[in-house]
C-alpha atoms as a PDB file:
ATOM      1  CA  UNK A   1      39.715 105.526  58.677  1.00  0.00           C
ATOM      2  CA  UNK A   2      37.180 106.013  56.307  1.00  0.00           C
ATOM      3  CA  UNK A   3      35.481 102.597  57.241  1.00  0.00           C
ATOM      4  CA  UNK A   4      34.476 100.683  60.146  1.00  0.00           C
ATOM      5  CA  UNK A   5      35.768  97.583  60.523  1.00  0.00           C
ATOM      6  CA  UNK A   6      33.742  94.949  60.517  1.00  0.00           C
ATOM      7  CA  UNK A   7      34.736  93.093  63.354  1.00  0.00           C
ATOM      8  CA  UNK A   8      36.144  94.257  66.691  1.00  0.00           C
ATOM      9  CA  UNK A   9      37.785  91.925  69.199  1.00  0.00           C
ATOM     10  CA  UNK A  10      38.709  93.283  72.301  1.00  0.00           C
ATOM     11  CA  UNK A  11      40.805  90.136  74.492  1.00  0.00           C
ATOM     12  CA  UNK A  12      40.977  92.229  78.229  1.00  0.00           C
ATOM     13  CA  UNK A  13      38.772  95.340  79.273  1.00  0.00           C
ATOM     14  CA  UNK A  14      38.113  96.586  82.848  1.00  0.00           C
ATOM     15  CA  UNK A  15      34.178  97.145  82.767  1.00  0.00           C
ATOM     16  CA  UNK A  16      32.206  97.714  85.795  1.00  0.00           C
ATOM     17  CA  UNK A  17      28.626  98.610  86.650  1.00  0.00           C
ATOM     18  CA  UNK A  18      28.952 100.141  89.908  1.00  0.00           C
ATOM     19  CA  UNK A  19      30.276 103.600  88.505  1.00  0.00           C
ATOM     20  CA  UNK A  20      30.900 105.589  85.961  1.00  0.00           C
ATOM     21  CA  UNK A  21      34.044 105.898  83.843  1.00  0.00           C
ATOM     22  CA  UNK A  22      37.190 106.571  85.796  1.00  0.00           C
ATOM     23  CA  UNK A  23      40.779 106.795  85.539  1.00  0.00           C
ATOM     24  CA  UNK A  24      43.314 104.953  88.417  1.00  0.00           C
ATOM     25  CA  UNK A  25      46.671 104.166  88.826  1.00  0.00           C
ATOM     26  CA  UNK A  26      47.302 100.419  88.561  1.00  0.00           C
ATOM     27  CA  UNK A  27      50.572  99.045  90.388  1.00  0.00           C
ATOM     28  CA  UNK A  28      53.091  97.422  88.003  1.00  0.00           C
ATOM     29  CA  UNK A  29      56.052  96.705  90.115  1.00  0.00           C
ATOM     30  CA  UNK A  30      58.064  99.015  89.261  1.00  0.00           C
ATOM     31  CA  UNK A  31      55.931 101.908  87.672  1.00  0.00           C
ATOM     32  CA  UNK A  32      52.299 102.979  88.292  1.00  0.00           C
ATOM     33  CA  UNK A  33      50.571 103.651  84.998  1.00  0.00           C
ATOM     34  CA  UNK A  34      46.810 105.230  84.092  1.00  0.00           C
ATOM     35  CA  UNK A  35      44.094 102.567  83.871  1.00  0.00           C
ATOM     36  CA  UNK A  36      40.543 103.175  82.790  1.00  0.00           C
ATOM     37  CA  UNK A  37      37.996 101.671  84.129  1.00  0.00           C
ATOM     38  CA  UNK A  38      34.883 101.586  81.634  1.00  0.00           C
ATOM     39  CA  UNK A  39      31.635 101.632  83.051  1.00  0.00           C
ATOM     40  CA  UNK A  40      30.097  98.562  80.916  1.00  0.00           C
ATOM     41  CA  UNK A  41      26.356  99.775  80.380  1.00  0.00           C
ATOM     42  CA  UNK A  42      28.302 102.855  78.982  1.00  0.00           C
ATOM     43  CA  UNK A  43      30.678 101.331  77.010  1.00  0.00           C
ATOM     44  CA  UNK A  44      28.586  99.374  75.239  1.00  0.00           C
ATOM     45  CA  UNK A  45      25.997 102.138  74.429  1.00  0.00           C
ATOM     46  CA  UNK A  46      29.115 104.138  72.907  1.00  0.00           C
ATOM     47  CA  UNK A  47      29.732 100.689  70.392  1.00  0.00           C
ATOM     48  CA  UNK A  48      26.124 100.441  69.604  1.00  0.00           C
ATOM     49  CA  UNK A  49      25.838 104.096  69.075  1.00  0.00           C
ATOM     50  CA  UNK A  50      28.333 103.917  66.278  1.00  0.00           C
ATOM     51  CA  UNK A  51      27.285 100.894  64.870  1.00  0.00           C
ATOM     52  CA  UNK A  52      28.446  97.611  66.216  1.00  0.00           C
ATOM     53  CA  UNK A  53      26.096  94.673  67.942  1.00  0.00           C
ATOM     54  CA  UNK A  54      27.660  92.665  70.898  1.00  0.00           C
ATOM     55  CA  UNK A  55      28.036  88.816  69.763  1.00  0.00           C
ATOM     56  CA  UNK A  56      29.773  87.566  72.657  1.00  0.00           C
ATOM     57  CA  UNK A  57      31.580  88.047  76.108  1.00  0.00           C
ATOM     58  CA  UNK A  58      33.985  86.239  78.232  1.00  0.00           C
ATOM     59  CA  UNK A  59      35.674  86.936  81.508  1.00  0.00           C
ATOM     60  CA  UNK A  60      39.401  86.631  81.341  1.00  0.00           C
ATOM     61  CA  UNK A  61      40.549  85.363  85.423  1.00  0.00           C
ATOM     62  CA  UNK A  62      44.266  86.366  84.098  1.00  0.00           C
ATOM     63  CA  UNK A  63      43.783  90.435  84.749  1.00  0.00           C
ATOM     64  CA  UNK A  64      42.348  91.869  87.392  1.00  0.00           C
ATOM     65  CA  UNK A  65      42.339  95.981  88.813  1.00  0.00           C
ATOM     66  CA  UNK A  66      42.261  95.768  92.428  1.00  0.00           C
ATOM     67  CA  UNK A  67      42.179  99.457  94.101  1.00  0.00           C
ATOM     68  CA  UNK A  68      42.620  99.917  98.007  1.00  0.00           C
ATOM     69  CA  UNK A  69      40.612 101.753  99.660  1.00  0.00           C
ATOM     70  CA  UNK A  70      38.343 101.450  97.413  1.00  0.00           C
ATOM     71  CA  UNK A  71      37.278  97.435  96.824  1.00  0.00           C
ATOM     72  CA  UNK A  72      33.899  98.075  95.863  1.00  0.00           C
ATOM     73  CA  UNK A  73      35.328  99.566  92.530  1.00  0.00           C
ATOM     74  CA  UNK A  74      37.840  97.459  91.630  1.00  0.00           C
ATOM     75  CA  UNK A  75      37.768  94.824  88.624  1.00  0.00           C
ATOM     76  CA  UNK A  76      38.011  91.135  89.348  1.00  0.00           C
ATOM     77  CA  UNK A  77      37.777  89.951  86.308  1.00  0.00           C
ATOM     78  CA  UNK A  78      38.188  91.536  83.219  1.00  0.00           C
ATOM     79  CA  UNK A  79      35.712  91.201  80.403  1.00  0.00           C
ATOM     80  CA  UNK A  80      36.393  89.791  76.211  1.00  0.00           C
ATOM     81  CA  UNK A  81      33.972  91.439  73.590  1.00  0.00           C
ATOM     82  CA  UNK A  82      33.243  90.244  70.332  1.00  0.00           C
ATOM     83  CA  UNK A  83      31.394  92.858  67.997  1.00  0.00           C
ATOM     84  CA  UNK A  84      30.248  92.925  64.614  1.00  0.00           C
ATOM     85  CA  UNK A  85      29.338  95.638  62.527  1.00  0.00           C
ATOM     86  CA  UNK A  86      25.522  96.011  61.480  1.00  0.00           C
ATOM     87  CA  UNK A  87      24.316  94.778  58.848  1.00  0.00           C
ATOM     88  CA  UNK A  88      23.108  98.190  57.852  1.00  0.00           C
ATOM     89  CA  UNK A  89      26.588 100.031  59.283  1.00  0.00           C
ATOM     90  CA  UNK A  90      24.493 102.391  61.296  1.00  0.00           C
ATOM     91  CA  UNK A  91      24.231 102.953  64.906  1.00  0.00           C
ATOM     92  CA  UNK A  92      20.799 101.242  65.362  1.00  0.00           C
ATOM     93  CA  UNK A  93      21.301  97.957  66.986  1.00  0.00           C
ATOM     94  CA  UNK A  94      18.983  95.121  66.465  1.00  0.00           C
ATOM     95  CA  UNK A  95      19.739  93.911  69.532  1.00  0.00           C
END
């Protein structure tokens, strides 16, 4: 892509804030398949860094990435985003 777009809506995301970044295995019945879980102060540095300002954030009950052994890292709820480009497309938020 040549372009940003100008809006970026992101419905489910694991964030976090008592790690950083990390990769588990989340249980799907049948299969186990990778799951990242993004640290959130992290993540959202990384979208303000290339350009985008947070509007708004939801928690979404309907997902959740629970990890034995290890509770005080798992995800109970998982987080909505809404971001917008900035006005001047760069990666200095006026937030």
């Amino acid at each position: 892509m040549n372009k940003l777009p100008k809006h970026v809506l992101i419905s489910r995301i694991p964030l976090q804030d008592k790690t950083e970044t990390f990769v588990t295995l989340q249980n799907g019945g049948g299969t186990f398949y990778p799951q990242y879980v993004f640290n959130r102060n992290s993540f959202l540095k990384e979208m303000r860094e290339i350009g985008y300002e947070l509007i708004d954030e939801w928690s979404s009950l309907f997902d959740k990435c629970l990890i034995p052994f290890h509770r005080d890292k798992s995800v109970y709820a998982y987080t909505g985003l809404y971001f917008r480009i900035n006005e001047d497309g760069k990666g200095n938020s006026k937030r």
